[in-house]
N, C-alpha and C. Protein backbone atom coordinates (compact mmCIF):
# COMPACT_ATOMS: atom_id res chain seq x y z
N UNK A 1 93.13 94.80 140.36
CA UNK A 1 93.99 95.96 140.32
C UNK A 1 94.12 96.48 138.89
N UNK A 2 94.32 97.73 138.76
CA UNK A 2 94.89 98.73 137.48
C UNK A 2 95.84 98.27 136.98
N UNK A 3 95.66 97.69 135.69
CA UNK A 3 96.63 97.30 134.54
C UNK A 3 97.30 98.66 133.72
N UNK A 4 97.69 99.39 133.62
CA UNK A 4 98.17 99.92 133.03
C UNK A 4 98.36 99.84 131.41
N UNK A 5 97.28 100.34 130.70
CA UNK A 5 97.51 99.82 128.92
C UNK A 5 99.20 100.47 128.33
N UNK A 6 98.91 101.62 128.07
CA UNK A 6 100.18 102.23 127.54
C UNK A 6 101.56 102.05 128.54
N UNK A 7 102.29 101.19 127.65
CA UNK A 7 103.54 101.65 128.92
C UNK A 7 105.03 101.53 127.48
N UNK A 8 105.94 101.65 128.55
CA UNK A 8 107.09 102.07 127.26
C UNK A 8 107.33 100.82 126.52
N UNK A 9 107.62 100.54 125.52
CA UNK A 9 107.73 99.15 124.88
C UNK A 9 109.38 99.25 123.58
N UNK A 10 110.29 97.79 123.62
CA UNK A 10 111.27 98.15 122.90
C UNK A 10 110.72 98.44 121.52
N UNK A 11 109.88 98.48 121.17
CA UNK A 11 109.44 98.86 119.41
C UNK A 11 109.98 100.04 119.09
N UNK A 12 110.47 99.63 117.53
CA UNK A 12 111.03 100.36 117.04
C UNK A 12 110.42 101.27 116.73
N UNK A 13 111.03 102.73 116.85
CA UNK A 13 110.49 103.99 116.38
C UNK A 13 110.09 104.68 114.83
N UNK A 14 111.53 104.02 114.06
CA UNK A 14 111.58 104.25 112.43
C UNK A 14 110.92 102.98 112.13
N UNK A 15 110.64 101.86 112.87
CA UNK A 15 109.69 101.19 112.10
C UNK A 15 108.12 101.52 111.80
N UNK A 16 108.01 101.91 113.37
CA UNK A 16 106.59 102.74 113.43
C UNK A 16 106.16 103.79 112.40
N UNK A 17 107.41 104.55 112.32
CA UNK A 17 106.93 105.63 111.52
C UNK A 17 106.78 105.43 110.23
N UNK A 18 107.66 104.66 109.62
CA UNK A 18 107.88 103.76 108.23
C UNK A 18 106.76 103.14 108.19
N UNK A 19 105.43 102.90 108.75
CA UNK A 19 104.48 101.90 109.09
C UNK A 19 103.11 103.23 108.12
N UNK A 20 103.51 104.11 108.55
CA UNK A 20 102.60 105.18 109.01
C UNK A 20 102.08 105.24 107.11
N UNK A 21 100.62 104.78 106.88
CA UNK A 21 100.53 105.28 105.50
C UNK A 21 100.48 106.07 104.47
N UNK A 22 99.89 107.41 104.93
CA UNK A 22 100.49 108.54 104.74
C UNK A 22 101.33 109.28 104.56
N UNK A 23 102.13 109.63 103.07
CA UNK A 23 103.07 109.87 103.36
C UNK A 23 103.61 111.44 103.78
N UNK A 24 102.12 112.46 103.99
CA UNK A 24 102.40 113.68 104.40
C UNK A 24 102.31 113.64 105.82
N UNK A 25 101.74 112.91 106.48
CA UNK A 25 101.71 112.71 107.94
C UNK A 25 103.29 111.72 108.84
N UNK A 26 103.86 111.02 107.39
CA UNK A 26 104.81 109.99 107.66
C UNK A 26 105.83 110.97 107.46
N UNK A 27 106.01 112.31 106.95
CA UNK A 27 107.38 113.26 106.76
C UNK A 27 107.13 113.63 107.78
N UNK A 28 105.92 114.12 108.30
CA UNK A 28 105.75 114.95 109.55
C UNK A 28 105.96 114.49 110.89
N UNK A 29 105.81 112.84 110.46
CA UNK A 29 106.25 112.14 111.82
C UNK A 29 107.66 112.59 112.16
N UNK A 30 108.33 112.28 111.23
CA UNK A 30 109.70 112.33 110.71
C UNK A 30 110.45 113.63 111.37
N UNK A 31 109.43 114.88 111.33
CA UNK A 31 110.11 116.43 111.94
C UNK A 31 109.15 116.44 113.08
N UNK A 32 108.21 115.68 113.54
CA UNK A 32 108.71 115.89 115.05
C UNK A 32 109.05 115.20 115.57
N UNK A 33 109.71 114.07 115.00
CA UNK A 33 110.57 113.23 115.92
C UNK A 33 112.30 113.97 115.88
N UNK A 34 112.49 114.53 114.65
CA UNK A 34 113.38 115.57 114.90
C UNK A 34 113.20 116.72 116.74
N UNK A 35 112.06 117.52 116.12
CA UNK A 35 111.73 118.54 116.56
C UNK A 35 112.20 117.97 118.23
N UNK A 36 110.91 116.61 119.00
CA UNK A 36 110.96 116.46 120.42
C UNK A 36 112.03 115.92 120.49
N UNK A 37 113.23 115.29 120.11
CA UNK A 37 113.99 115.13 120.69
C UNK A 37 115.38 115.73 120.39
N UNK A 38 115.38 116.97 119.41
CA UNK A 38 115.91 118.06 120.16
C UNK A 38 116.07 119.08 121.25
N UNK A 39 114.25 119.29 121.07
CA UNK A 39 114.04 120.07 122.50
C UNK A 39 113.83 119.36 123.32
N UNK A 40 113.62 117.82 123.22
CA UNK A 40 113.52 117.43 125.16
C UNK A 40 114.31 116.63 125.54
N UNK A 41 115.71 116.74 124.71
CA UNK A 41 116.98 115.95 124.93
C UNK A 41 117.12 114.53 125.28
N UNK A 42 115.72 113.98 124.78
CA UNK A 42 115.67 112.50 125.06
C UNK A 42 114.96 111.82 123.83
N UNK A 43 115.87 110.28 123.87
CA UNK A 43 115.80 109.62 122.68
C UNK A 43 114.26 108.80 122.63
N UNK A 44 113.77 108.94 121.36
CA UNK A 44 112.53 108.74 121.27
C UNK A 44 112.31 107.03 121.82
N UNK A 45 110.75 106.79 122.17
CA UNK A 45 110.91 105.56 122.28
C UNK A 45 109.15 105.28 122.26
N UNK A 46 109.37 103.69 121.78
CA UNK A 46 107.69 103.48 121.77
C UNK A 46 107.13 103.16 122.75
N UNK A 47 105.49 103.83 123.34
CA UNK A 47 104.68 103.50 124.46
C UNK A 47 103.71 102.92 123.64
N UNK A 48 103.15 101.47 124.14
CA UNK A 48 102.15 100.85 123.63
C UNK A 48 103.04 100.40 122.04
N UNK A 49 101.35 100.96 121.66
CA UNK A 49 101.94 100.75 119.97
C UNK A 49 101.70 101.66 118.76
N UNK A 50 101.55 103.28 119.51
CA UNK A 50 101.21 103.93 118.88
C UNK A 50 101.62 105.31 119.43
N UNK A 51 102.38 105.44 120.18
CA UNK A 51 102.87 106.70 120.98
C UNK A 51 104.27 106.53 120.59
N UNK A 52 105.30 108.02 120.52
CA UNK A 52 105.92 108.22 120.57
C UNK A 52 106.35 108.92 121.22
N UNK A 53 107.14 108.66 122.54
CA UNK A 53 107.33 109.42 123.74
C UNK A 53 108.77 109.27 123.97
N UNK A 54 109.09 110.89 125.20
CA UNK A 54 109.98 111.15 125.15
C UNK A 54 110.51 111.31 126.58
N UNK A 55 111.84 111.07 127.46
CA UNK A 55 111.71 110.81 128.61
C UNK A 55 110.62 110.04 129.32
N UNK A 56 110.42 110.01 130.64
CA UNK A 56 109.58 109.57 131.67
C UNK A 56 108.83 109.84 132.73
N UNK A 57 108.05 109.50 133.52
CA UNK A 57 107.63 110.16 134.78
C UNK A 57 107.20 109.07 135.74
N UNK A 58 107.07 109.16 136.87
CA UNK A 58 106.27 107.86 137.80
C UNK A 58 105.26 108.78 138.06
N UNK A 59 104.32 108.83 137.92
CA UNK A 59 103.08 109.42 138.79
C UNK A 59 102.65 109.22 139.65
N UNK A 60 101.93 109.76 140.65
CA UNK A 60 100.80 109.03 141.64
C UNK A 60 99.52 110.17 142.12
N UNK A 61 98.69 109.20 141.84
CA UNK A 61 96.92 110.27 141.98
C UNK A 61 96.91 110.00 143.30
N UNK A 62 95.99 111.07 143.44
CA UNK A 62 95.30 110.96 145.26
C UNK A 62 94.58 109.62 145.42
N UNK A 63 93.88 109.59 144.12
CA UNK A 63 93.28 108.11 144.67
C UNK A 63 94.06 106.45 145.01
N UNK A 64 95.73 106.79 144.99
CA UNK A 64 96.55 105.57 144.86
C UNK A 64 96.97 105.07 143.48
N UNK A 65 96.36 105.24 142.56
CA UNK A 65 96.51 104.85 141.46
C UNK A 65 97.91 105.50 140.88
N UNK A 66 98.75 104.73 140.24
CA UNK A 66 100.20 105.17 139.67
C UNK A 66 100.67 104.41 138.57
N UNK A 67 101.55 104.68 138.15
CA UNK A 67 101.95 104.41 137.11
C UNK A 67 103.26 105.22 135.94
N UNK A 68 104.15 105.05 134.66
CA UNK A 68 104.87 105.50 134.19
C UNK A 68 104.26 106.12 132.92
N UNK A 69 104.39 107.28 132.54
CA UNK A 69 104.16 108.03 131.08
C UNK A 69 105.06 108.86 130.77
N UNK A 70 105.07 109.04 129.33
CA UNK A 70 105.67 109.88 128.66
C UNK A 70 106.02 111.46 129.35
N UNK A 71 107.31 111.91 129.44
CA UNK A 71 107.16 113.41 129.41
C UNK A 71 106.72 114.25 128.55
N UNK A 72 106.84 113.84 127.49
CA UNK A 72 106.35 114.40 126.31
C UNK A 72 105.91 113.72 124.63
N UNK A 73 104.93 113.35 124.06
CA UNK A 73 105.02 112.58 122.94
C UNK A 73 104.33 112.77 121.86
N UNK A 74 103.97 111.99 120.85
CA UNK A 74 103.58 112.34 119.85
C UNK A 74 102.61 110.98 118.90
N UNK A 75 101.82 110.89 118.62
CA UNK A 75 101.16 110.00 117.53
C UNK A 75 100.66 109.99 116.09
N UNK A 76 101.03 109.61 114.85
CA UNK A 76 100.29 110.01 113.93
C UNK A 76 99.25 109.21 113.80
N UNK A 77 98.26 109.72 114.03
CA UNK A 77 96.94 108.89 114.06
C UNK A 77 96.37 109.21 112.43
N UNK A 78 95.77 108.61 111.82
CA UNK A 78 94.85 108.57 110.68
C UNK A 78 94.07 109.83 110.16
N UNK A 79 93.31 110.44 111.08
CA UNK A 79 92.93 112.01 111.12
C UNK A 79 93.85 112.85 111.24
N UNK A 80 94.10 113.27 112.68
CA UNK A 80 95.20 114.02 113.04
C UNK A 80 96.31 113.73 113.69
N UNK A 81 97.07 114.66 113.89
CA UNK A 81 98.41 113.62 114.76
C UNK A 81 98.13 114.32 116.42
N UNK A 82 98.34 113.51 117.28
CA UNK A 82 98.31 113.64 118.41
C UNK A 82 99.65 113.84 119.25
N UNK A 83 99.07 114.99 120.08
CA UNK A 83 100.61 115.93 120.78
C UNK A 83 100.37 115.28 122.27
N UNK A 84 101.03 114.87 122.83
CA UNK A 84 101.17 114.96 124.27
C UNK A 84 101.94 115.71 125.29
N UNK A 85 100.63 116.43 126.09
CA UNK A 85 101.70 117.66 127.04
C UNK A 85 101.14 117.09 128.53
N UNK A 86 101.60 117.55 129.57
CA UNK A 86 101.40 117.54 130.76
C UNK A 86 99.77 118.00 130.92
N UNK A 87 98.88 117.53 131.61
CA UNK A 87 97.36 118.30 132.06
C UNK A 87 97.75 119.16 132.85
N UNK A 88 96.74 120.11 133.51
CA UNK A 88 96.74 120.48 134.52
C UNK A 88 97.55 122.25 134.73
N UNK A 89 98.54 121.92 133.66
CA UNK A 89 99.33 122.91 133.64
C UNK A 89 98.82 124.41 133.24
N UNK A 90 98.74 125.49 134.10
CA UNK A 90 97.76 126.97 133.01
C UNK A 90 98.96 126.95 132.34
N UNK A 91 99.69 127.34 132.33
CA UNK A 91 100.48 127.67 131.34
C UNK A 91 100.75 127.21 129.90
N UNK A 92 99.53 125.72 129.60
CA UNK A 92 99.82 125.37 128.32
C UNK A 92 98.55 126.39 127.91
N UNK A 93 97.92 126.09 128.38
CA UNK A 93 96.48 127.56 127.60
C UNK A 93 97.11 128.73 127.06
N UNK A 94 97.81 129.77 127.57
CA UNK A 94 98.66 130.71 127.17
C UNK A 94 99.39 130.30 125.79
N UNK A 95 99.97 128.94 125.88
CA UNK A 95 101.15 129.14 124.45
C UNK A 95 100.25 128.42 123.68
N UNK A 96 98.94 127.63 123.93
CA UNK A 96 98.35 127.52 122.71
C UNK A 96 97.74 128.11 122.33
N UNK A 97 97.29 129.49 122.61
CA UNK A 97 96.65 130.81 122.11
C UNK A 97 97.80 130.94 121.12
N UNK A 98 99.15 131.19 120.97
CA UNK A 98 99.65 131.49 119.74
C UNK A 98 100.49 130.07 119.15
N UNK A 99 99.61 129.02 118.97
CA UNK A 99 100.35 127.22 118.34
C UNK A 99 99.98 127.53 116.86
N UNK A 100 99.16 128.26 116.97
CA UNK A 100 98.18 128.19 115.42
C UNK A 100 96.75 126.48 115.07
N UNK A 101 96.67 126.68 114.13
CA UNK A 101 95.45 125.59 113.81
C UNK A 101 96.11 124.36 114.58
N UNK A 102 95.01 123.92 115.75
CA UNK A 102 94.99 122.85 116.49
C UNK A 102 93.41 122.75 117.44
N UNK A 103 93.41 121.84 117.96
CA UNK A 103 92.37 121.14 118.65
C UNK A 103 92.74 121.11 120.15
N UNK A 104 91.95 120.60 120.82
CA UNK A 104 92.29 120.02 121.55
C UNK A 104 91.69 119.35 122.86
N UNK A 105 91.87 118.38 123.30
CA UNK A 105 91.08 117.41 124.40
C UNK A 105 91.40 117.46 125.59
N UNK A 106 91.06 116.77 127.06
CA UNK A 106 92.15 116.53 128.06
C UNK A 106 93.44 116.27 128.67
N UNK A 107 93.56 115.63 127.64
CA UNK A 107 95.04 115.44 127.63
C UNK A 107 96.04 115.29 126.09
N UNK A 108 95.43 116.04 125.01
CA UNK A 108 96.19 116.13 123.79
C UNK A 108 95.30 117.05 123.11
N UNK A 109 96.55 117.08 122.49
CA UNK A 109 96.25 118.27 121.49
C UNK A 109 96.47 118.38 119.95
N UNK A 110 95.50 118.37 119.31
CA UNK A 110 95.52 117.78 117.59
C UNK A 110 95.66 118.51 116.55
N UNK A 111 96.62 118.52 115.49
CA UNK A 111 97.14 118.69 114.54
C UNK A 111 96.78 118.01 113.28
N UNK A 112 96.35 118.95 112.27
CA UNK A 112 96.66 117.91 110.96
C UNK A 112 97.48 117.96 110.33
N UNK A 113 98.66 119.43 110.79
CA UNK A 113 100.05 119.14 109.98
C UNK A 113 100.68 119.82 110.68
N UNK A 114 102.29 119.90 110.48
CA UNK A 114 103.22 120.50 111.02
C UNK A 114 102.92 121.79 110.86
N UNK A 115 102.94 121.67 109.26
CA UNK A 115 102.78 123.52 108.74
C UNK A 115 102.03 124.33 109.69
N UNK A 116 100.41 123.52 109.66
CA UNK A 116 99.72 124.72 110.73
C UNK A 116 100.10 125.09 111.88
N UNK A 117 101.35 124.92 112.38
CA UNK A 117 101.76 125.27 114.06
C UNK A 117 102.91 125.94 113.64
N UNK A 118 102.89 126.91 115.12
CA UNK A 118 103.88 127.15 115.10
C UNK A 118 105.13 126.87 115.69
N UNK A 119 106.34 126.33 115.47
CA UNK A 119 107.14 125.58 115.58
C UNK A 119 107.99 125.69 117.07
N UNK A 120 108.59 126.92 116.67
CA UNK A 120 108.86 128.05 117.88
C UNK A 120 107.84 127.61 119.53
N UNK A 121 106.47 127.51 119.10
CA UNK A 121 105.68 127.56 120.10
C UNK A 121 105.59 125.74 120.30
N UNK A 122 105.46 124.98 119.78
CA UNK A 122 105.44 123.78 119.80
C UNK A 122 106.97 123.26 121.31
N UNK A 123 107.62 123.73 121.02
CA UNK A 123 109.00 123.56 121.44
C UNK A 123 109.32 124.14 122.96
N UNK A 124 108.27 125.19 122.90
CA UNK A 124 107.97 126.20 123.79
C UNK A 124 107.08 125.04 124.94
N UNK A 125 106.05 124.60 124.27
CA UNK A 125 105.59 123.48 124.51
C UNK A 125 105.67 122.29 125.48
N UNK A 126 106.85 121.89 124.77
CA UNK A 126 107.72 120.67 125.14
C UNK A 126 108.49 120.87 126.05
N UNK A 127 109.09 121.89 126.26
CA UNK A 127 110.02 122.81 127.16
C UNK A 127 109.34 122.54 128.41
N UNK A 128 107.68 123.49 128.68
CA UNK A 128 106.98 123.75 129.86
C UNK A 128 106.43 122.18 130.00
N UNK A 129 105.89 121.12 129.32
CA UNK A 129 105.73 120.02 130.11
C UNK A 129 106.45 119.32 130.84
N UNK A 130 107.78 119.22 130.22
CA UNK A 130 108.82 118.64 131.05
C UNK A 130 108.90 119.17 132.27
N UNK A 131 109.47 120.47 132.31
CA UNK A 131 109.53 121.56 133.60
C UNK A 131 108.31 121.11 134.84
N UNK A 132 107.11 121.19 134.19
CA UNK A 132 105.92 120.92 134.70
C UNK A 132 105.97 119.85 135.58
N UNK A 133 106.28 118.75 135.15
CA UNK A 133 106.07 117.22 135.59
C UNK A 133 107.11 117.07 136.19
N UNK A 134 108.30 117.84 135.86
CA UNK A 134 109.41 117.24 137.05
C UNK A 134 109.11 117.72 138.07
N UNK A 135 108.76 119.15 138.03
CA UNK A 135 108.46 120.18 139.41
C UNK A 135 107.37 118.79 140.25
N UNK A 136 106.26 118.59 139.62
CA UNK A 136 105.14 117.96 139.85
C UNK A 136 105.75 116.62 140.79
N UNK A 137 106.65 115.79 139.95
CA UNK A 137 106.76 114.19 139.99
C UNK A 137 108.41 114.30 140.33
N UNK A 138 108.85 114.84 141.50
CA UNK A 138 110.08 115.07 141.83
C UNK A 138 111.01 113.81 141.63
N UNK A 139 110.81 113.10 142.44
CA UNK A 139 110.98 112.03 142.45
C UNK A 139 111.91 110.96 141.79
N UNK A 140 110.89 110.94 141.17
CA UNK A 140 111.36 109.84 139.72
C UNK A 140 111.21 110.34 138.05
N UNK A 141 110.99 111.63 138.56
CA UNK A 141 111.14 112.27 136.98
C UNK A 141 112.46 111.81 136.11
């Protein structure tokens, strides 16, 4: 059976970030850990050992497979820092047409600094994944 790697863990958050070697990526940790848990009214917490996530979700795929993730989170990784939004959603395509300088993969979306985004839209962001996944994951959102 499916082990689940990432899941929520008590690790500390300001230790994590205090960890982080960088210290322009370690301020930046710093404002969006401000930033998501102003706008997603939930207290940050560590997934794994390298996520910073915010609220919860239970999922479940068509294929059976389930499990708990972040509603919304964040990583400073070494290159760039990593955003976590909901997949699936059109509506994140739209607001990252105006995020400013970012990347992005299947399921995140990459930053090399705060500055290059726009903040406003970031938040905007965070706002529609939550919305997204509760609509989605009624349940146990």
């Amino acid at each position: 059976m499916y082990e689940q790697k990432t899941k929520e863990t008590d690790g500390d958050v300001i230790e994590f970030i205090e960890s982080v070697d960088n210290p322009k990526k370690r301020q930046d940790a710093y404002r969006l850990l401000e930033i998501f848990e102003t706008t997603s009214g939930y207290r940050a917490k560590m997934w794994g050992t390298s996520i910073i996530g915010f609220g919860s979700y239970h999922y479940i795929y068509p294929t059976g497979h389930e499990g708990d993730a972040p509603l919304v989170g964040f990583s400073p990784r070494k290159s760039k820092t990593s955003l976590y939004f909901a997949t699936g959603d059109q509506e994140r395509q739209a607001l990252l047409s105006n995020f400013g300088k970012h990347t992005f993969g299947k399921s995140c979306v990459y930053i090399n600094k705060v500055d290059d985004i726009d903040v406003e839209v970031l938040k905007k962001l965070i706002n529609r994944s939550i919305s997204f996944l509760q609509e989605l994951y009624p349940e146990k959102a």
